[in-house]
N, C-alpha and C. Protein backbone atom coordinates (compact mmCIF):
# COMPACT_ATOMS: atom_id res chain seq x y z
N UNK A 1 0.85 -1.17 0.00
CA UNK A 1 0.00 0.00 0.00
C UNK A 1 0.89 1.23 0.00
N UNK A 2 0.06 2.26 -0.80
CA UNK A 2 1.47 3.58 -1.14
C UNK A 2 0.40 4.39 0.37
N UNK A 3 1.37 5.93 0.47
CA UNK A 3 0.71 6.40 1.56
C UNK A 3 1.33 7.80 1.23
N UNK A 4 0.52 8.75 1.48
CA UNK A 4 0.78 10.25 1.23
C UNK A 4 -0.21 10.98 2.19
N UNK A 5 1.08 12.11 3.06
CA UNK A 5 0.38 12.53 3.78
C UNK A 5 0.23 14.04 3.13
N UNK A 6 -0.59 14.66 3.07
CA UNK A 6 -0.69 15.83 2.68
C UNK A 6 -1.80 17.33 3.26
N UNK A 7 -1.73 18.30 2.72
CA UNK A 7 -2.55 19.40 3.93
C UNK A 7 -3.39 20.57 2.58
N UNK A 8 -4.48 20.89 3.13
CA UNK A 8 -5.69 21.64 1.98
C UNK A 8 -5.66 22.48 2.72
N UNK A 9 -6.26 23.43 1.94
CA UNK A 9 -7.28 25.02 2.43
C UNK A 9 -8.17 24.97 2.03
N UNK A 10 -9.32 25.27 2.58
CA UNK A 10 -10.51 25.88 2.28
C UNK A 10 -10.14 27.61 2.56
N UNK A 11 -10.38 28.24 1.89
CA UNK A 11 -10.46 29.55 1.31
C UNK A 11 -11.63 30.00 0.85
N UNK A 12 -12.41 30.84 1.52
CA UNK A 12 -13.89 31.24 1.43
C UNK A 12 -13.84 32.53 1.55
N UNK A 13 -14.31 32.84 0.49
CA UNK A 13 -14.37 34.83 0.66
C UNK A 13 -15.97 34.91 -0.25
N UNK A 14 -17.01 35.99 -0.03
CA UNK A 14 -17.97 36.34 -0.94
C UNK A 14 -18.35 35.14 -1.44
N UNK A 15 -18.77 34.04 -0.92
CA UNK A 15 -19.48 32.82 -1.18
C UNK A 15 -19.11 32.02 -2.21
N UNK A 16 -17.55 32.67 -2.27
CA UNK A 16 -17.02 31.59 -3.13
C UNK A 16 -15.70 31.11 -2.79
N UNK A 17 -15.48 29.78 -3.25
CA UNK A 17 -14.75 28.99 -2.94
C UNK A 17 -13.33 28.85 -3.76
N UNK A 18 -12.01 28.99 -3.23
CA UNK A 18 -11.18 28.64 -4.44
C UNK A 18 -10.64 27.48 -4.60
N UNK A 19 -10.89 27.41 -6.00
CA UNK A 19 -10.44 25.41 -6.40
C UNK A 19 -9.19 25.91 -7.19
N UNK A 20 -8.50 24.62 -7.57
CA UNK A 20 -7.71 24.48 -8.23
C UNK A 20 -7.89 23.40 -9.59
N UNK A 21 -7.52 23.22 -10.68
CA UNK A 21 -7.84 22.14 -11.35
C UNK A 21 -6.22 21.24 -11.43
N UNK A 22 -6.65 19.76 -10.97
CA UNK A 22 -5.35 19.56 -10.54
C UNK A 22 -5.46 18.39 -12.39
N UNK A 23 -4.25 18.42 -12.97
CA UNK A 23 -4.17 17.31 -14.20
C UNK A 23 -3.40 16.30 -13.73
N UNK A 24 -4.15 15.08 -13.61
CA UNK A 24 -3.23 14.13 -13.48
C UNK A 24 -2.60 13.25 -14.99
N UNK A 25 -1.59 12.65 -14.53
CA UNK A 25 -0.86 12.19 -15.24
C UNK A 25 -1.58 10.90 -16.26
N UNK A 26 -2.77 10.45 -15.65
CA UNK A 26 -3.72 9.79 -16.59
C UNK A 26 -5.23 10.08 -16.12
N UNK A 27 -6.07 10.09 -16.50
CA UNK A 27 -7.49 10.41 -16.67
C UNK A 27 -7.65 12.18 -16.97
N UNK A 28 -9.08 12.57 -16.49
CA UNK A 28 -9.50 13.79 -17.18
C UNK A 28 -9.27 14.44 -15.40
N UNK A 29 -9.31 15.64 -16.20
CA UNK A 29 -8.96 17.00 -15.18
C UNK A 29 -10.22 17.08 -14.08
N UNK A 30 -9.77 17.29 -12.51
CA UNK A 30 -10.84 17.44 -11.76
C UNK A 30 -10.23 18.54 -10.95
N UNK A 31 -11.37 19.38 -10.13
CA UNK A 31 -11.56 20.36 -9.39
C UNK A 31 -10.61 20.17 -8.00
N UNK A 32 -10.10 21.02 -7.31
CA UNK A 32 -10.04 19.91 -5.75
C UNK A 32 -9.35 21.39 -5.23
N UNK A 33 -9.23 21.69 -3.89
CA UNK A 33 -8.66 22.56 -2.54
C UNK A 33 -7.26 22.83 -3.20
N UNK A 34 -6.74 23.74 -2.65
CA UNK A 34 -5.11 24.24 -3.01
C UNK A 34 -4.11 23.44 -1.80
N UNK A 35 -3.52 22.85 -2.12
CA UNK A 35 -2.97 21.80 -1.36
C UNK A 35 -2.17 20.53 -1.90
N UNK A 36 -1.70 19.91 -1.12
CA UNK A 36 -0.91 18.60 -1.64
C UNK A 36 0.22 18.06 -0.41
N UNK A 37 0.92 17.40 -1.33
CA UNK A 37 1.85 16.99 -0.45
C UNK A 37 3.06 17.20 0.90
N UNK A 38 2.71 16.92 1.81
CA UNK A 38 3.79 17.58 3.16
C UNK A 38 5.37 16.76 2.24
N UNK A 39 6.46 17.48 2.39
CA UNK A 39 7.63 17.31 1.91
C UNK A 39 8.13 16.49 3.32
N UNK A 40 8.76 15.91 3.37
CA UNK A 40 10.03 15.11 4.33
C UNK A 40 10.37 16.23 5.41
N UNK A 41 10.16 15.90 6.90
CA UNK A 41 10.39 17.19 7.39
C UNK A 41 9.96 18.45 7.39
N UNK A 42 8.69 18.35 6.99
CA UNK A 42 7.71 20.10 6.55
C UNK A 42 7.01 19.45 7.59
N UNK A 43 6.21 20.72 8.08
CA UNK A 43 5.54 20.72 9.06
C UNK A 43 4.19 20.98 8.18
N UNK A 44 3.14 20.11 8.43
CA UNK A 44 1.83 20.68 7.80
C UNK A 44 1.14 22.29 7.66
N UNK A 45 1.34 23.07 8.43
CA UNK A 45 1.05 23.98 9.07
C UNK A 45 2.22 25.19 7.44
N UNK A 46 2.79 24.61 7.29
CA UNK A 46 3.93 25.67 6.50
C UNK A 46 3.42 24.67 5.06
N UNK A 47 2.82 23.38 4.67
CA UNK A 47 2.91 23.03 3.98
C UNK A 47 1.65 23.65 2.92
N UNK A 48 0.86 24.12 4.24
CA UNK A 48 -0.64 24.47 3.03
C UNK A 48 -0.35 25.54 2.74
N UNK A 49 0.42 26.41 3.05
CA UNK A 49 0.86 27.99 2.54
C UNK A 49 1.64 28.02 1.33
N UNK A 50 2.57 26.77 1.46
CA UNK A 50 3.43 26.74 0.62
C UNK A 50 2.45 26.18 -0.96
N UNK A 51 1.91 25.45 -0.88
CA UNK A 51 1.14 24.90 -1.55
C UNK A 51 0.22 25.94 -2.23
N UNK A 52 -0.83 26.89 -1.35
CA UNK A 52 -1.56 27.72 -2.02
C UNK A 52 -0.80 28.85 -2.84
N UNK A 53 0.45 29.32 -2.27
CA UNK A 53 1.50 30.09 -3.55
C UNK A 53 1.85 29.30 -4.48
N UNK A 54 2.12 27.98 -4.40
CA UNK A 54 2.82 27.54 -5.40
C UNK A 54 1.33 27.55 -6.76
N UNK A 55 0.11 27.05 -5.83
CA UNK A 55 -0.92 26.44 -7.47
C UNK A 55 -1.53 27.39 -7.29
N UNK A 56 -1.72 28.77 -6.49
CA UNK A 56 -2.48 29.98 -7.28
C UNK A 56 -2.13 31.28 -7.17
N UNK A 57 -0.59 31.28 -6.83
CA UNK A 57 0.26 33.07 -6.47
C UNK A 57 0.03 33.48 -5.33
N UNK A 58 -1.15 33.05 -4.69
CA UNK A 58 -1.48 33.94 -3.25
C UNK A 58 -0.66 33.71 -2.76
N UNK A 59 -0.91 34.61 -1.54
CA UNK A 59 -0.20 34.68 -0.47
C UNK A 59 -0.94 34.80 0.90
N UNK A 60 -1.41 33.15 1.95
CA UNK A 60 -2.51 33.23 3.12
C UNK A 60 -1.27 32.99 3.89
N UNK A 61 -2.02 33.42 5.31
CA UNK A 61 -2.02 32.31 6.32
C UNK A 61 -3.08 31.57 6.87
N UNK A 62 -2.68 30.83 7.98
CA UNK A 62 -3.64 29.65 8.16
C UNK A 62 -4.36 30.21 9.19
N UNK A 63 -6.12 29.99 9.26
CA UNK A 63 -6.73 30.36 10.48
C UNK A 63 -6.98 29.63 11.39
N UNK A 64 -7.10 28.37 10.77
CA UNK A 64 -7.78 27.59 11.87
C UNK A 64 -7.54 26.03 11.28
N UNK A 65 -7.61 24.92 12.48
CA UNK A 65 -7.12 23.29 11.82
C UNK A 65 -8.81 22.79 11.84
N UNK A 66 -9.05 22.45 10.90
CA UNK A 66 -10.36 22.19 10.80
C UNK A 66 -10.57 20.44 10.87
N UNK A 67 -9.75 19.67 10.45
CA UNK A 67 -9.76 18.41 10.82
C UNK A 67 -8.60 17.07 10.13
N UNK A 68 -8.79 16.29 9.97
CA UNK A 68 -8.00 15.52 9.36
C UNK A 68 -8.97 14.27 8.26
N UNK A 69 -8.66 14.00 7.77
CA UNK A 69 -9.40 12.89 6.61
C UNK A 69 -8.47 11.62 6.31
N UNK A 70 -9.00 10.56 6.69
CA UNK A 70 -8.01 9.49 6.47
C UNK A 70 -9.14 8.40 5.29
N UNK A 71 -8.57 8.32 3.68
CA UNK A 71 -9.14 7.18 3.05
C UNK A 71 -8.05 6.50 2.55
N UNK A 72 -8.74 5.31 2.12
CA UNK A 72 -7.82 4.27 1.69
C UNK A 72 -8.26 4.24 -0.11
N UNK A 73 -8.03 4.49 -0.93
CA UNK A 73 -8.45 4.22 -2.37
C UNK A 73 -7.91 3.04 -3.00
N UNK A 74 -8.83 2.21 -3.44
CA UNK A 74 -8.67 0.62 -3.73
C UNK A 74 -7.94 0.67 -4.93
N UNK A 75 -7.13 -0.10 -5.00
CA UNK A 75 -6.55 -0.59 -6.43
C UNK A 75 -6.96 -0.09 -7.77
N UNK A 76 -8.10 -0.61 -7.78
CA UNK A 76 -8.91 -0.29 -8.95
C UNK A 76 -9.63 0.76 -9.20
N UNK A 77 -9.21 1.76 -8.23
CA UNK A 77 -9.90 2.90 -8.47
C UNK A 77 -8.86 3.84 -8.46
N UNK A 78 -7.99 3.69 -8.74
CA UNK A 78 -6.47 4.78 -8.44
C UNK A 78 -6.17 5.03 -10.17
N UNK A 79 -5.75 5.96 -10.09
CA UNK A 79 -5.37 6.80 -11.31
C UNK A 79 -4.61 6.62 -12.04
N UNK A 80 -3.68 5.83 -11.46
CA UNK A 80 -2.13 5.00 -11.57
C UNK A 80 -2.76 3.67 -11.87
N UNK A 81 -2.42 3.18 -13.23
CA UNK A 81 -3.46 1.69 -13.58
C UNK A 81 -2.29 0.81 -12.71
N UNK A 82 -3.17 -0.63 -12.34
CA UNK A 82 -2.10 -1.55 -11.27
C UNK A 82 -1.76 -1.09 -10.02
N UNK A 83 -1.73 0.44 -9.28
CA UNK A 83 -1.08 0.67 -8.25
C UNK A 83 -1.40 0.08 -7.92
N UNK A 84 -0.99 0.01 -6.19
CA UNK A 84 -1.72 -0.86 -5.14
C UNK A 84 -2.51 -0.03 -4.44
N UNK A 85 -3.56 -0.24 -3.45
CA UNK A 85 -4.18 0.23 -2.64
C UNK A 85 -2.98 1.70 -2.12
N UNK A 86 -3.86 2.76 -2.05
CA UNK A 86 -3.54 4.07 -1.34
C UNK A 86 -3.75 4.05 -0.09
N UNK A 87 -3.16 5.17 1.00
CA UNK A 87 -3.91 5.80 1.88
C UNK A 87 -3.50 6.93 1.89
N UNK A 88 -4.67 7.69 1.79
CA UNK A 88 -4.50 9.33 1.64
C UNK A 88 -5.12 10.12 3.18
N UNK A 89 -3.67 10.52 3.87
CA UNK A 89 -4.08 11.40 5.12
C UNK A 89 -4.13 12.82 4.71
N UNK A 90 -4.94 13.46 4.65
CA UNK A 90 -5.63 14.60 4.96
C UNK A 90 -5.61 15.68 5.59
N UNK A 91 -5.16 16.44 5.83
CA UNK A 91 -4.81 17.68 6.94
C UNK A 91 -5.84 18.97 6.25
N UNK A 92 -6.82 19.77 6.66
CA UNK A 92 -7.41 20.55 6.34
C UNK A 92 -7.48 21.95 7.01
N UNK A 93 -7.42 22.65 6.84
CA UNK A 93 -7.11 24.12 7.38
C UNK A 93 -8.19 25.33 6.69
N UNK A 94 -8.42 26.34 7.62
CA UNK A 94 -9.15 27.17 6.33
C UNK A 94 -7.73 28.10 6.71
N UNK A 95 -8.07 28.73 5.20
CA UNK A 95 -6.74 30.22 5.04
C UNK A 95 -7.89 31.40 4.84
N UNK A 96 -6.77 32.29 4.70
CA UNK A 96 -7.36 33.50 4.41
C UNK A 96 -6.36 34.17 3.66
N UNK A 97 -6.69 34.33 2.20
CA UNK A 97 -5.42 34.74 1.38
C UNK A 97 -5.21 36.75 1.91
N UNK A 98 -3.85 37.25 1.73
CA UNK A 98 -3.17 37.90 2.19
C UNK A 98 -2.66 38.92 1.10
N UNK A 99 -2.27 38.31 0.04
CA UNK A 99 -1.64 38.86 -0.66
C UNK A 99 -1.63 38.43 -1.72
N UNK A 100 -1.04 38.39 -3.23
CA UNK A 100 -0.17 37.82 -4.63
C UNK A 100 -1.37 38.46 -5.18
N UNK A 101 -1.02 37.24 -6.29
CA UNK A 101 -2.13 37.57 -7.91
C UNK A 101 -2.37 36.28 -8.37
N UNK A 102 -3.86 36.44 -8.58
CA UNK A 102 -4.17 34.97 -9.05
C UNK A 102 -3.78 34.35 -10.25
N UNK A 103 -3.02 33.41 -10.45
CA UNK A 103 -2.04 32.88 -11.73
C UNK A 103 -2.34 31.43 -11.39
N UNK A 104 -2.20 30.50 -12.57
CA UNK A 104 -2.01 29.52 -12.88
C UNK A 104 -0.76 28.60 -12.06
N UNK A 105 -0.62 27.38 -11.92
CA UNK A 105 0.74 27.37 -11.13
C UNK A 105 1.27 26.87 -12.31
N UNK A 106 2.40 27.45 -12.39
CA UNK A 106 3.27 27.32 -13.39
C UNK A 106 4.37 25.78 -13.46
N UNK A 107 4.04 25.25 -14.83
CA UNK A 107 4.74 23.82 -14.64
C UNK A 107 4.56 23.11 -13.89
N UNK A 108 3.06 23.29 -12.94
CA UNK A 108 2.94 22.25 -12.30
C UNK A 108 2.07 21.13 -12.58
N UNK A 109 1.60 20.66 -11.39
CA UNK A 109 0.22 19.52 -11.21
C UNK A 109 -1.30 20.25 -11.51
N UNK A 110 -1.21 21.68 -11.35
CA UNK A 110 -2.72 22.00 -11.68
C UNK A 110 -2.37 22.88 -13.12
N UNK A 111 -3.44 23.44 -13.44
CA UNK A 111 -3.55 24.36 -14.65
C UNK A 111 -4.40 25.22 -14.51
N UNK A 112 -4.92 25.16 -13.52
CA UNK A 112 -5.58 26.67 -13.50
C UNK A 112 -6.26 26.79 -11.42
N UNK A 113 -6.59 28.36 -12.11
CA UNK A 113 -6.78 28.50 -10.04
C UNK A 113 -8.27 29.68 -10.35
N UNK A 114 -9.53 29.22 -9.59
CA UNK A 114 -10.63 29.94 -9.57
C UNK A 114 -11.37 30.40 -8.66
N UNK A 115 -11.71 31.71 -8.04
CA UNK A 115 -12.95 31.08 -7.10
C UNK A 115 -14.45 31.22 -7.57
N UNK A 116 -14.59 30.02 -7.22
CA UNK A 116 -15.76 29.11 -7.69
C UNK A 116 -17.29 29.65 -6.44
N UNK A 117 -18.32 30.19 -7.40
CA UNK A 117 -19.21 30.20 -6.92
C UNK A 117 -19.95 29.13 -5.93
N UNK A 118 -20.14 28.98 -4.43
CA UNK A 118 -20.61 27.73 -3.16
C UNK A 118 -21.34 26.90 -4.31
N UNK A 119 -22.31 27.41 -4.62
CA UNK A 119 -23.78 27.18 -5.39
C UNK A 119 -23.15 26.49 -6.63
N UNK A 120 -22.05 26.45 -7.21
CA UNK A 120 -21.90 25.88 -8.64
C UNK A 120 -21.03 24.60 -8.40
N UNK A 121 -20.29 24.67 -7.14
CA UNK A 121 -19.52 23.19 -6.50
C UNK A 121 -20.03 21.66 -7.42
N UNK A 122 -21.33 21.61 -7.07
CA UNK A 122 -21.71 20.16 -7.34
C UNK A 122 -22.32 19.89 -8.62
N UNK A 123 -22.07 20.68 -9.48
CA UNK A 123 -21.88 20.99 -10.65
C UNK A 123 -20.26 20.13 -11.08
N UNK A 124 -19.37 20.26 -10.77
CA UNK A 124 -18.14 20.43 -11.30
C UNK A 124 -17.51 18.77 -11.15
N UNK A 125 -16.76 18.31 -11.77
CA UNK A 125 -15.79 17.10 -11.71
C UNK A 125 -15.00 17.43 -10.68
N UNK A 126 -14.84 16.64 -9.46
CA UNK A 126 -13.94 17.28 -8.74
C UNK A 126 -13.24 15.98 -7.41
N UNK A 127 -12.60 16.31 -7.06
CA UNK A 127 -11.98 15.73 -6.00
C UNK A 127 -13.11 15.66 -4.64
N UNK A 128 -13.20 13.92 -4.03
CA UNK A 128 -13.41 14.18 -2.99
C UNK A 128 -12.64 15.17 -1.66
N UNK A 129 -12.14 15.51 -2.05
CA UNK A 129 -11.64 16.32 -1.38
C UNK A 129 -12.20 18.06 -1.14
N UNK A 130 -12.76 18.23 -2.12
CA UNK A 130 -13.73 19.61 -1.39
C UNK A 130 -14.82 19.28 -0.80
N UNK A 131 -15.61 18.24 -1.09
CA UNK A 131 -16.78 18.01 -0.10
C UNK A 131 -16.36 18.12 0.79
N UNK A 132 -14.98 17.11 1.47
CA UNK A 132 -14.34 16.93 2.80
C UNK A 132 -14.60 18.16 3.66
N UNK A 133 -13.18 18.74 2.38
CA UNK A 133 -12.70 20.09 3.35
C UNK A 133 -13.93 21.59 3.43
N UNK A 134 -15.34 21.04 2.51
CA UNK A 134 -16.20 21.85 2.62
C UNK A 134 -17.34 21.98 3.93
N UNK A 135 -17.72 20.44 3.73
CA UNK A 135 -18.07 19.85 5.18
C UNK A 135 -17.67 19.87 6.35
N UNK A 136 -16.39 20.11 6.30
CA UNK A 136 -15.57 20.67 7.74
C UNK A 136 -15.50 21.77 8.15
N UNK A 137 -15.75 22.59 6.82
CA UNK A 137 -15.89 23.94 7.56
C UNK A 137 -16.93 24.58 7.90
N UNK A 138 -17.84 24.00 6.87
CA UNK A 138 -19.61 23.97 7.43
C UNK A 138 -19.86 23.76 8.21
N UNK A 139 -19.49 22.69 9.28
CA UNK A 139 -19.85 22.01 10.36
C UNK A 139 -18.91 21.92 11.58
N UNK A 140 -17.94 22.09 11.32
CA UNK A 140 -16.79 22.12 12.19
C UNK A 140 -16.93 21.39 13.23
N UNK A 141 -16.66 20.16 13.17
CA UNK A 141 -17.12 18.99 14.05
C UNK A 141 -15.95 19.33 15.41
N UNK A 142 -16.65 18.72 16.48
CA UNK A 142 -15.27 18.69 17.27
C UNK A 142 -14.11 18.09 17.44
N UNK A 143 -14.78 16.85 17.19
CA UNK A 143 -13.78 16.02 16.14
C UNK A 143 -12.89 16.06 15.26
N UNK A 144 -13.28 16.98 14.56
CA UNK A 144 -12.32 17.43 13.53
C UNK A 144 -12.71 16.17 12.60
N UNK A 145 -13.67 15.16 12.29
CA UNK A 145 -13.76 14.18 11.15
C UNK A 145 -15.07 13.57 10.69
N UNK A 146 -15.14 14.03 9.73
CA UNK A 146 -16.65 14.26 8.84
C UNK A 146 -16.85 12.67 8.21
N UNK A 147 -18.07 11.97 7.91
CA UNK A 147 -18.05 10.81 7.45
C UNK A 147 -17.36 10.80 5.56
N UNK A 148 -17.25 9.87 5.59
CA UNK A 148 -16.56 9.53 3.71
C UNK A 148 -17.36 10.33 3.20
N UNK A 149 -16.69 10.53 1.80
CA UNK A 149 -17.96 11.02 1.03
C UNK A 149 -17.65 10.21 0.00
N UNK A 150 -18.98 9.49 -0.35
CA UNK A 150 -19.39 8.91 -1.81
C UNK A 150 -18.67 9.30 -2.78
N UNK A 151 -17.50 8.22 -3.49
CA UNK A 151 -17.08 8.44 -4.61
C UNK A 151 -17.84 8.38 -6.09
N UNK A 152 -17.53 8.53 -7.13
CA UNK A 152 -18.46 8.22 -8.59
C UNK A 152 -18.87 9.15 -8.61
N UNK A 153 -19.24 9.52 -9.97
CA UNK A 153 -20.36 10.60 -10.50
C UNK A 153 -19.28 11.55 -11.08
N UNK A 154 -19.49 12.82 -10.59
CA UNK A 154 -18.50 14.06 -10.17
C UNK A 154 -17.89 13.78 -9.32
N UNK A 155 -17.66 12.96 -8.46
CA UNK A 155 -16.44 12.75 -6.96
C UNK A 155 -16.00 12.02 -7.68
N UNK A 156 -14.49 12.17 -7.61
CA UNK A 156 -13.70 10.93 -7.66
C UNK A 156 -12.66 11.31 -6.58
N UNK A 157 -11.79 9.85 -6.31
CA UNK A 157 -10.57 10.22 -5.19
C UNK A 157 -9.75 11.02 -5.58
């Protein structure tokens, strides 16, 4: 089983939300939080900042830890044909951008950076991962951990 730990923002200003469109290396383009991978030795906390400059120019800091998300994505549903079973840990935060200019991240994993009208969300191809980190901030459990959300359709992992 592969394993990646990684950290999101939810970013909410004027009832809209900013996504990112992340391209993966096989299938079609989906929606998902500004975020990704904690590096070796990064502290989560520095990783979602780093992350929201890198895939949309801003410039936040972090307000608040809103929860954590732990799934496992089966074999056969991974993006990577043959991988093996995933587990994807989750770190969620809301930001509050600060500063930059909204740009594309350059040469990277996404191709473009929007904020997306609340109301047009479930509309869109997108990563379970904004329901997550949307649901968490909607609800802000004490817990800090919201049930799965239903893959297929428009969700995918």
């Amino acid at each position: 089983m592969s394993f990646r730990l990684a950290a999101y923002a939810v970013c909410v200003r004027d009832g809209r939300v900013l996504l990112v469109r992340a391209v993966p290396a096989a299938g079609e383009p989906l929606w998902s939080l500004p975020g990704g991978k904690v590096e070796h030795a990064e502290d989560p906390f520095d990783a979602v900042t780093r992350e929201i400059t890198e895939e949309t120019g801003y410039d936040a800091v972090v307000e608040e830890l809103l929860g954590v998300d732990s799934r496992i994505v089966p074999s056969a549903e991974r993006t990577v044909p043959g991988g093996p079973e995933h587990q994807n840990v989750g770190i969620f935060y809301t930001a509050r951008i600060t500063g930059g200019k909204l740009r594309p991240e350059p040469n990277g994993e996404t191709d473009a950076a929007v904020w997306t009208p609340m109301d047009d969300v479930a509309a869109l191809r997108r990563s379970s991962l904004v329901d997550i980190g949307l649901a968490l901030a909607r609800t802000r459990p004490p817990t800090g951990h919201v049930d799965p959300v239903p893959t297929g359709g428009l969700i995918q992992h």
